[in-house]
Structure formats: structure tokens, C-alpha cells
Protein backbone atom coordinates (compact mmCIF):
# COMPACT_ATOMS: atom_id res chain seq x y z
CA UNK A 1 -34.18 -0.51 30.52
CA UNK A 2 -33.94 3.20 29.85
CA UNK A 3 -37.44 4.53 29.61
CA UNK A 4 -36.86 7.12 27.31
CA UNK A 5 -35.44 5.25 25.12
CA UNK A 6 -36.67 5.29 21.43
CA UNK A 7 -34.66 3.15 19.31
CA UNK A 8 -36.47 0.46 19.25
CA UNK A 9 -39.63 2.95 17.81
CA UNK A 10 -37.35 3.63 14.91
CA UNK A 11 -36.99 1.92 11.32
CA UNK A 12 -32.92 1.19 10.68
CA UNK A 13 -32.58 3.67 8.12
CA UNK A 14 -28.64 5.12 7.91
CA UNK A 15 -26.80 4.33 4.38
CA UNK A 16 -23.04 4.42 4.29
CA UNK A 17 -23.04 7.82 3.03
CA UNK A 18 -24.62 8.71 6.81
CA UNK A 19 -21.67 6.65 8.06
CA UNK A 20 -19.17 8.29 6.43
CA UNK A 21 -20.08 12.06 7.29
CA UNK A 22 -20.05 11.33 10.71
CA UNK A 23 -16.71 9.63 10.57
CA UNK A 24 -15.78 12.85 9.28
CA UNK A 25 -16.52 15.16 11.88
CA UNK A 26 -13.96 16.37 14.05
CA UNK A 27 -13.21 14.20 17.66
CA UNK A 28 -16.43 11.89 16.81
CA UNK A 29 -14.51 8.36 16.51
CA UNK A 30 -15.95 5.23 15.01
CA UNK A 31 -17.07 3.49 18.54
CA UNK A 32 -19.24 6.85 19.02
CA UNK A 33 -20.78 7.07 15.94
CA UNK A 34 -22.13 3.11 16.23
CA UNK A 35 -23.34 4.30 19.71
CA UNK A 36 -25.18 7.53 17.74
CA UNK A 37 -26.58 5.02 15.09
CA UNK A 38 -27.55 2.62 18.24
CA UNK A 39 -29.53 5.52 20.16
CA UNK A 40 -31.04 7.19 16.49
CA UNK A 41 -31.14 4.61 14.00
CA UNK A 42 -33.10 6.52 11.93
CA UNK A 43 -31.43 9.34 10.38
CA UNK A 44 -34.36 11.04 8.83
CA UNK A 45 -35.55 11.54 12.13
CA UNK A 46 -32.07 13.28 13.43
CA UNK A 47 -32.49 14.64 16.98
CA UNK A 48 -29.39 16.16 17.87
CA UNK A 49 -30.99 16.75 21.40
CA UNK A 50 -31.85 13.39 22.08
CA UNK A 51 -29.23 11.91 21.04
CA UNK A 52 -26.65 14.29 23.21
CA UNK A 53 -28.78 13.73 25.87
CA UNK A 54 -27.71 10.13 26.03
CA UNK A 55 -24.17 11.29 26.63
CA UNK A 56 -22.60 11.33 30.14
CA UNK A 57 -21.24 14.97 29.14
CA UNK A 58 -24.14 16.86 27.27
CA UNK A 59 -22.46 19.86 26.47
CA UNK A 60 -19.13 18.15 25.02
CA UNK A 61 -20.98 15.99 22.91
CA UNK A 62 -24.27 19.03 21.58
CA UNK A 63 -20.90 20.71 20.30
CA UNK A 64 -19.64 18.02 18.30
CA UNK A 65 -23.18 17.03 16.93
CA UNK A 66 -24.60 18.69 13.32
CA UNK A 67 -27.92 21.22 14.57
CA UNK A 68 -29.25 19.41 11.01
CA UNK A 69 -27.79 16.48 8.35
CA UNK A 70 -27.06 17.83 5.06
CA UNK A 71 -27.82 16.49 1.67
CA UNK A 72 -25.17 13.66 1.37
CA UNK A 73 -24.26 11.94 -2.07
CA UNK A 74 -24.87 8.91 -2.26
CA UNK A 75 -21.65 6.07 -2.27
CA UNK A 76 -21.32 3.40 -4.74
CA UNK A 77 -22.45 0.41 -3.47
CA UNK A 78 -20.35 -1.71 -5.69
CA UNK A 79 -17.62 -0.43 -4.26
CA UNK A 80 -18.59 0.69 -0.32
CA UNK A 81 -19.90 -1.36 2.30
CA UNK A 82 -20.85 -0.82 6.19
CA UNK A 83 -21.39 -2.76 9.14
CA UNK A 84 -24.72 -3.07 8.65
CA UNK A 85 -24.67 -4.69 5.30
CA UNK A 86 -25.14 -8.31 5.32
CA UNK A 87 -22.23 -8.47 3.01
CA UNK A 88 -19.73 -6.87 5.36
CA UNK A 89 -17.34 -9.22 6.71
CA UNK A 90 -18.60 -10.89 9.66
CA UNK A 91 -15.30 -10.96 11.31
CA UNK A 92 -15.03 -7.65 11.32
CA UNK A 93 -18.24 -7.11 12.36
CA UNK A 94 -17.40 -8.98 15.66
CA UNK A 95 -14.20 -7.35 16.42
CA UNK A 96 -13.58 -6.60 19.96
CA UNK A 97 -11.88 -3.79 20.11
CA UNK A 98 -12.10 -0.65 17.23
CA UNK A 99 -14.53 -2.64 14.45
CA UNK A 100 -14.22 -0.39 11.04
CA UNK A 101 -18.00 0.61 10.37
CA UNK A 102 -16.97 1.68 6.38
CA UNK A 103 -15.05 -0.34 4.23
CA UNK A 104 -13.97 0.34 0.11
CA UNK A 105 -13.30 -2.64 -2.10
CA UNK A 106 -12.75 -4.16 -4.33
CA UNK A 107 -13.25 -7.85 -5.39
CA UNK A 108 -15.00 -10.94 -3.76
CA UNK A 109 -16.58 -9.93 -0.04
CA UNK A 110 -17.08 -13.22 0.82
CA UNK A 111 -13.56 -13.87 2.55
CA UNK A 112 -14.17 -17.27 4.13
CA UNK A 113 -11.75 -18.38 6.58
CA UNK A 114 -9.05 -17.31 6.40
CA UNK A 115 -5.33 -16.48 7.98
CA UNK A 116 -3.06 -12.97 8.51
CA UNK A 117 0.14 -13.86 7.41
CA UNK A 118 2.56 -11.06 8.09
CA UNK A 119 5.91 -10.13 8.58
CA UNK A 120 8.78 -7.51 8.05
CA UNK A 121 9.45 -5.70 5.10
CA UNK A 122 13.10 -6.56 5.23
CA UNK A 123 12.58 -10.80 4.52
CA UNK A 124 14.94 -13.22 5.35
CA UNK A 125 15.37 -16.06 2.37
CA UNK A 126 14.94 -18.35 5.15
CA UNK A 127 11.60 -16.46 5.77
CA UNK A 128 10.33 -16.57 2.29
CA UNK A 129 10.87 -20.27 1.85
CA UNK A 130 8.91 -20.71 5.15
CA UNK A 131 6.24 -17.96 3.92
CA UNK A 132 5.89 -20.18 0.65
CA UNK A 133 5.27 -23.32 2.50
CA UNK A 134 2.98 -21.74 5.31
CA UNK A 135 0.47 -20.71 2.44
CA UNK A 136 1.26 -23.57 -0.01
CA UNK A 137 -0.24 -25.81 3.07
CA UNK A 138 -3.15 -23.30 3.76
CA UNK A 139 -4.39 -23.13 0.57
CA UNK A 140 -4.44 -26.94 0.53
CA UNK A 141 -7.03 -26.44 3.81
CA UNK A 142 -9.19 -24.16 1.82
CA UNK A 143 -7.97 -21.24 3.63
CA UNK A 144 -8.11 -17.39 2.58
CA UNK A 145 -4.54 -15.33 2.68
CA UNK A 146 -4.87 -12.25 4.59
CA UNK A 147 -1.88 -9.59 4.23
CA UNK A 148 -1.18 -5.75 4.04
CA UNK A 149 0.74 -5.56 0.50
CA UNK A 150 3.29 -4.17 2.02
CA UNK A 151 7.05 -5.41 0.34
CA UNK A 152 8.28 -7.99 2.65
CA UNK A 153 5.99 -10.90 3.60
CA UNK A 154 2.94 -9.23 2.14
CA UNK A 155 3.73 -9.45 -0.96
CA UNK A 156 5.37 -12.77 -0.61
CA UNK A 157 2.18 -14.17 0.59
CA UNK A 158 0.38 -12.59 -1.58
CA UNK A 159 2.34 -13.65 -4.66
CA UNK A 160 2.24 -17.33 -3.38
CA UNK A 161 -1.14 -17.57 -2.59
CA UNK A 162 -2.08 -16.24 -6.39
CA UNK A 163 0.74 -19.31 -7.24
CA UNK A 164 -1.76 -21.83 -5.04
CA UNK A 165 -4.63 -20.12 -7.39
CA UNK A 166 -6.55 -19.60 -4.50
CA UNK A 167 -7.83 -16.22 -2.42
CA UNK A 168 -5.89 -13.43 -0.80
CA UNK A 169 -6.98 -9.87 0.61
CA UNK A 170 -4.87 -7.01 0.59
CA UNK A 171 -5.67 -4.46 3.25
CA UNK A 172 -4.46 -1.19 2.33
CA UNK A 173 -2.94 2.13 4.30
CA UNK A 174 -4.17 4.12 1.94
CA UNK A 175 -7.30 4.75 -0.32
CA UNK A 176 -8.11 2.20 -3.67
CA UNK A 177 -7.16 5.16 -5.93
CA UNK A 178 -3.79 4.93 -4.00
CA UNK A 179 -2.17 1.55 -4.68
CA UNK A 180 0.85 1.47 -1.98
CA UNK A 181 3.72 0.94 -2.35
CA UNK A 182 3.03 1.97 -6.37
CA UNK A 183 5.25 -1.06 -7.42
CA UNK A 184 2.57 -3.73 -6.16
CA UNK A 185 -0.33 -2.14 -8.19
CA UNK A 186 -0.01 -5.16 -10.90
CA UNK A 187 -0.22 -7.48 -7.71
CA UNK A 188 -3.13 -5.58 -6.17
CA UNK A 189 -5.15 -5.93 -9.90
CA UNK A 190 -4.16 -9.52 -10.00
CA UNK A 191 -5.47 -10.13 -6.39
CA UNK A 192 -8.61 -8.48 -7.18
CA UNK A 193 -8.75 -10.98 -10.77
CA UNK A 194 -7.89 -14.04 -9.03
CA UNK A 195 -11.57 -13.60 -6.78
CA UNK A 196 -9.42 -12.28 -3.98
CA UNK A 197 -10.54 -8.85 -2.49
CA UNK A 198 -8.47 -5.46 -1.76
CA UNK A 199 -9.80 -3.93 1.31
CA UNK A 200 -9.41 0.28 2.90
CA UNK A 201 -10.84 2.36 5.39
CA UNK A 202 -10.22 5.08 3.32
CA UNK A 203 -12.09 7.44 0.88
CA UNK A 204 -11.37 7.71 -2.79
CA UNK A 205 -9.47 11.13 -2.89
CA UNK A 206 -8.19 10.48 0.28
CA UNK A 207 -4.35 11.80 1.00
CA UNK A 208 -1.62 10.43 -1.44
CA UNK A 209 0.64 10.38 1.65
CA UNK A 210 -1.42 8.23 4.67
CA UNK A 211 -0.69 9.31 8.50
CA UNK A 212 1.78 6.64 10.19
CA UNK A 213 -1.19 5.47 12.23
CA UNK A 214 -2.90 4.41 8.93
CA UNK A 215 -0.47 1.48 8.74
CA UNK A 216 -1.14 0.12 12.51
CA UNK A 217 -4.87 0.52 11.70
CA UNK A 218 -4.53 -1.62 8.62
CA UNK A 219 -2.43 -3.73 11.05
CA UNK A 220 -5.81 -4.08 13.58
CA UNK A 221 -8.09 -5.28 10.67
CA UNK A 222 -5.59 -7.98 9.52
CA UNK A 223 -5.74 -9.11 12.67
CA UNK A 224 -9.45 -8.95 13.14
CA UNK A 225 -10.40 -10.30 9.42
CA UNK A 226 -8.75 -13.48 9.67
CA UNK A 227 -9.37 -16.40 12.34
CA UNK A 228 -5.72 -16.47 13.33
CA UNK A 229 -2.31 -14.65 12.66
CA UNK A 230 0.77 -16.22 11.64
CA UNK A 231 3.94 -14.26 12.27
CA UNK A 232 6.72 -15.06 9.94
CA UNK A 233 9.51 -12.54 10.91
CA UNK A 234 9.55 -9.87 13.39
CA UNK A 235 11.65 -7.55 15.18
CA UNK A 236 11.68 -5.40 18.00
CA UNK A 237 9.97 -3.06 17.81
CA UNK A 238 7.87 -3.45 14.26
CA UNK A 239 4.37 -3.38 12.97
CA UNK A 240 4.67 -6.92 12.85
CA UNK A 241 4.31 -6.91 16.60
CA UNK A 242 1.43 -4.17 16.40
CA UNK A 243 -0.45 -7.12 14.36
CA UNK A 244 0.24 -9.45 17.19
CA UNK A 245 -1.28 -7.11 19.69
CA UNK A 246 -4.11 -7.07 17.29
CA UNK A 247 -4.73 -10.54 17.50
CA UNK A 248 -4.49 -10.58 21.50
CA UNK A 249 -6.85 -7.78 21.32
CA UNK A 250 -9.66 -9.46 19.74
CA UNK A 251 -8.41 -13.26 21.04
CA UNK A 252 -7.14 -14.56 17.75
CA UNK A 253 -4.80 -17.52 17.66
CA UNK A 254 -1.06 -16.65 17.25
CA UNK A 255 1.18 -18.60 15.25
CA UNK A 256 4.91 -18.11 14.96
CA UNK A 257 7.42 -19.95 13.55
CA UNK A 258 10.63 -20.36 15.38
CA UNK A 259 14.08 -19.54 13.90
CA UNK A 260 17.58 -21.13 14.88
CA UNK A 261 18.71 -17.87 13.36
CA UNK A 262 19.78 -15.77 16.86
CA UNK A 263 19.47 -12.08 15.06
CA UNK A 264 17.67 -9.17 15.78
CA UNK A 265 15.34 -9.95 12.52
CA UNK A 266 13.63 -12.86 14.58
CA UNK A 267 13.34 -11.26 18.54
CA UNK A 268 9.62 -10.57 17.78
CA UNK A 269 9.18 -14.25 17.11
CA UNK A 270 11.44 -15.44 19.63
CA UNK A 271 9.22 -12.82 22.27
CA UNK A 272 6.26 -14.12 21.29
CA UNK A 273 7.70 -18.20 21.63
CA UNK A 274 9.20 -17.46 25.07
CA UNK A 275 8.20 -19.48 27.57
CA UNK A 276 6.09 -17.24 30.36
CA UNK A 277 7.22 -17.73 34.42
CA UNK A 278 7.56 -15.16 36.66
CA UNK A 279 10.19 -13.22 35.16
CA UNK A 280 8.63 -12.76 32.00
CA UNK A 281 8.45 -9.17 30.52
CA UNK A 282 5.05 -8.31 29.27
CA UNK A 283 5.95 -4.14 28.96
CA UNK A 284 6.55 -5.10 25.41
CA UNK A 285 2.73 -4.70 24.66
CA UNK A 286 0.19 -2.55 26.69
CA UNK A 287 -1.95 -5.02 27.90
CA UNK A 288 -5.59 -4.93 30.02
CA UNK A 289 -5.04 -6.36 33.76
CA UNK A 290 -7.41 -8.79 32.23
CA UNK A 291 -5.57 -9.79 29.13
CA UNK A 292 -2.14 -10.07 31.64
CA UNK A 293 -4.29 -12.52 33.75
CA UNK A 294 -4.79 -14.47 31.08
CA UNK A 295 -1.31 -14.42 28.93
CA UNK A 296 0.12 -15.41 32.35
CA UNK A 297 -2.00 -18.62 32.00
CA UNK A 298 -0.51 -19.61 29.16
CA UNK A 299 2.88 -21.47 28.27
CA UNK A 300 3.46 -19.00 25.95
CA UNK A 301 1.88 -15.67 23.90
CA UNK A 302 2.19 -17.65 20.60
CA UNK A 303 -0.68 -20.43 20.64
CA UNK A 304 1.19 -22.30 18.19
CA UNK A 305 5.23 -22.43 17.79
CA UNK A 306 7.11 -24.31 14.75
CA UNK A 307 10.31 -24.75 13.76
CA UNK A 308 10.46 -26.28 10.33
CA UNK A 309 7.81 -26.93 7.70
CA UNK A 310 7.47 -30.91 8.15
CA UNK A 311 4.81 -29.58 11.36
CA UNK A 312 2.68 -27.57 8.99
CA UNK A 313 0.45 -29.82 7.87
CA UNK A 314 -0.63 -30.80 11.42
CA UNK A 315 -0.53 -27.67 12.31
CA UNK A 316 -2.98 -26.23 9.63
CA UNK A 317 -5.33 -29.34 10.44
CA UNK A 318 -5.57 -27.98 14.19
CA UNK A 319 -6.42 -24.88 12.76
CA UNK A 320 -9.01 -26.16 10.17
CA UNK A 321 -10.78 -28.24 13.25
């Protein structure tokens, strides 16, 4: 117990308009801002001081800090939701690694459970078929579509899951007023009028062109929104495999479904269906000593491996248990 410790004198009192202006100041991340909000939670009694003070490098962290908060306008709440709203997702809310603390939506919050189906943007047939019968049969389990509306998979899971007339989230790269890629607007509308939800990080007004690290940060909330991952195809290397790091990262089941096809299309899902021994190279992914430990306990990275669609259903039921 730290003695001079106040927070738990203070009322909670930090909107997402707070939240946002400090995720806006330069070299102040996300994980330190929850740990400013944790030390001064409320922000009508700022105390840059203080707060610094907490910091194993005062002087580093006084210079980032505001001397004073200015008057902030306020966010739609219709449309804007933090991690302290009861309405946020909880699954995001309990990510392990790099939790989002600001969301913009649109649509139904209340995601349920729910599964990250993802893949490359460069779809096999063969991967399509086994994309529509992956979602046909969770849908049939009650379970939420979670995908990046990227051309590919996305949309392909997307577009089946609206087909199943049941609930799919988009997680975008970009900011709401920013539909990408352009041609999947119509699908991101129809998402969002089908009770499904269309997720960003992102500010309205925010760049028309997002940073390549946008897209592996969408990547890391697919993987932490939904209960498990299934990767349909993946190379080497690919964001598809970023999403599967994702789901190691914050221990979410893998699934992968196992081609005969031998090409380069399928050697992320052939990596992640390999069995582990001795010889087994994990430099693919940069992994924690402790997550090594445990991969090397396993039989392999995937938790779940198919090869044709007659295992779905009992696959889907292990899930749904």
C-alpha cells in the first residue's frame, strides 16, 4: 500500500472527451494514460505533480504532462464509448496486452460471443466455400462474426454472416467517416442495419490515408473482441498471422483449417497446424519466454485443426461449451 496514495479519496470523474486528449498528446500511449486515470481519477482535480510523481522517471514524464486541462468538447455518446462505460465491450476491456480505452461506433454494442474469422485478401475458392460453411455453422451456435472488412475473407464473412441474418462487426483501419476499402461502404451500412456493429479507434476527421500500423492494430482488437480466432487462409508473412499473434497474446483459442492445397497461400495455416518437437521454429512470431514455455506444451499453436467441413459442427459445439 502506497501511503500517499489518493485515488481511492477521489470520485471517478474522466468522460471520453478526457480520454481522448490524452491519447493525443505526444509519446503518452494508451497503457499510460489508464495508469494516469488509475493514480487521478478525478480530472477536475488534475495534479500534474502528483501524478508525475508516481512515475519511476519524474522529469520524463512532468514534460509530457499538461501544467492545466483545457476546455474539451464534449463527444457524442451515441457514437463514442470508453473503457469505463458499462457498455464497452467486456472483452476488450479484459485484453491482456494493449486494451483500446476509446472506441467509435456504430450499431449494436452488445457483441455477445462471438468469433474472428480472418484471412487473406487474395481468397482461394476453396477458401470461400470453407469461409461460407465456417459461419453458416456459427451462426447456427448463436455466435457473433468478427472481421476487419477488408476484401478477402472479411468481406466474405461478413457477406455470409448478413446471408445467416445474424450479427457481424467490422473493425475498421480507419475512422467511421472513412469507410475502407470505399467499395465495402454498402456492406459496412448493411452490417450496421442488420444489428451488427462497425467498430474504430479512430476520430471522425481522422487521416483519409491510415498509417500501416493502423491495420495490425485493428488486427489486435479482432483478436481480443472475439472468444476465439479462426484462420481461413494465410501466408507467410501476412496480417493474417499478426491476428494469430493477437490471439496468443491475450490466450484466445486458434482455429485453422487445414488445406491439401501445398501453396504458398496456405503456409500460415500449415505453420500454425505443425506439429511442435524440438525442431520446431517459433522465430516466426516474437514470443514472451513465458508464452514459448507454454506453446512448447502444446501439440500444436492451432488449438483446433480441420480439414473439411463435415468436423464443423463438432467443432463449433466444443467451442459453444
Amino acid at each position: 500500500m502506497n501511503l500517499f496514495d489518493r485515488s481511492s479519496e477521489q470520485e471517478f470523474t474522466w468522460d471520453s472527451k478526457h480520454i481522448k486528449y490524452f491519447l493525443s498528446l505526444k509519446n503518452i500511449g494508451p497503457s499510460a494514460v489508464e495508469k494516469i486515470i488509475e493514480i487521478n481519477p478525478d480530472v477536475y482535480q488534475w495534479d500534474k505533480e502528483y501524478v508525475a510523481g508516481q512515475s519511476t522517471n519524474y522529469d520524463k514524464f512532468s514534460s509530457l504532462l499538461p501544467d492545466e486541462i483545457p476546455e474539451l468538447e464534449d463527444l457524442d455518446s451515441e457514437m463514442v464509448v470508453n473503457f469505463k462505460d458499462s457498455n464497452f465491450p467486456l472483452n476488450l476491456k479484459n485484453m491482456k496486452k494493449d486494451k483500446p480505452l476509446l472506441l467509435w461506433y456504430k450499431g449494436n454494442l452488445n457483441v455477445g460471443k462471438s468469433i474472428a474469422v480472418v484471412g487473406s485478401r487474395n481468397m482461394l475458392p476453396e477458401t470461400a466455400k470453407i469461409v461460407n460453411e465456417f459461419v453458416d455453422k456459427a451462426c447456427g451456435r448463436g455466435f457473433s462474426i468478427v472481421s476487419g472488412l477488408a476484401i478477402g475473407v472479411d468481406t466474405q464473412a461478413h457477406e455470409a454472416t448478413l446471408k445467416n441474418n445474424s450479427k457481424t462487426i467490422a473493425i475498421l483501419p480507419s475512422s467511421l467517416d472513412n469507410i475502407l476499402p470505399p467499395s465495402n461502404k454498402q456492406l459496412a451500412y448493411d452490417i450496421v442495419e442488420n444489428g451488427g456493429l462497425v467498430l474504430s479507434e479512430y476520430p471522425i476527421g481522422s487521416p483519409k490515408k491510415p498509417e500501416n500500423s493502423n491495420y495490425i492494430r485493428r488486427n489486435r482488437l479482432q483478436a481480443g473482441l472475439a472468444n476465439a480466432t479462426f484462420i481461413a487462409q494465410s501466408g507467410i508473412p501476412g496480417g493474417t498471422m499478426s491476428t494469430a499473434k493477437h490471439a496468443i497474446d491475450n490466450e484466445k483459442e486458434l482455429i485453422v483449417y487445414l488445406s491439401n492445397d501445398t501453396s504458398e497461400e496456405y503456409r500460415g495455416n500449415r505453420y500454425l497446424s505443425d506439429k511442435i518437437d524440438k525442431h520446431f521454429d517459433f522465430s516466426i512470431f516474437k514470443l514472451t519466454k513465458e508464452q514459448r514455455i507454454k506453446l512448447e506444451g502444446k501439440e500444436s499453436i492451432a488449438n483446433y485443426i480441420f480439414k473439411s467441413s463435415d468436423e464443423l459442427e463438432s467443432l463449433i459445439k466444443k467451442l459453444d461449451e
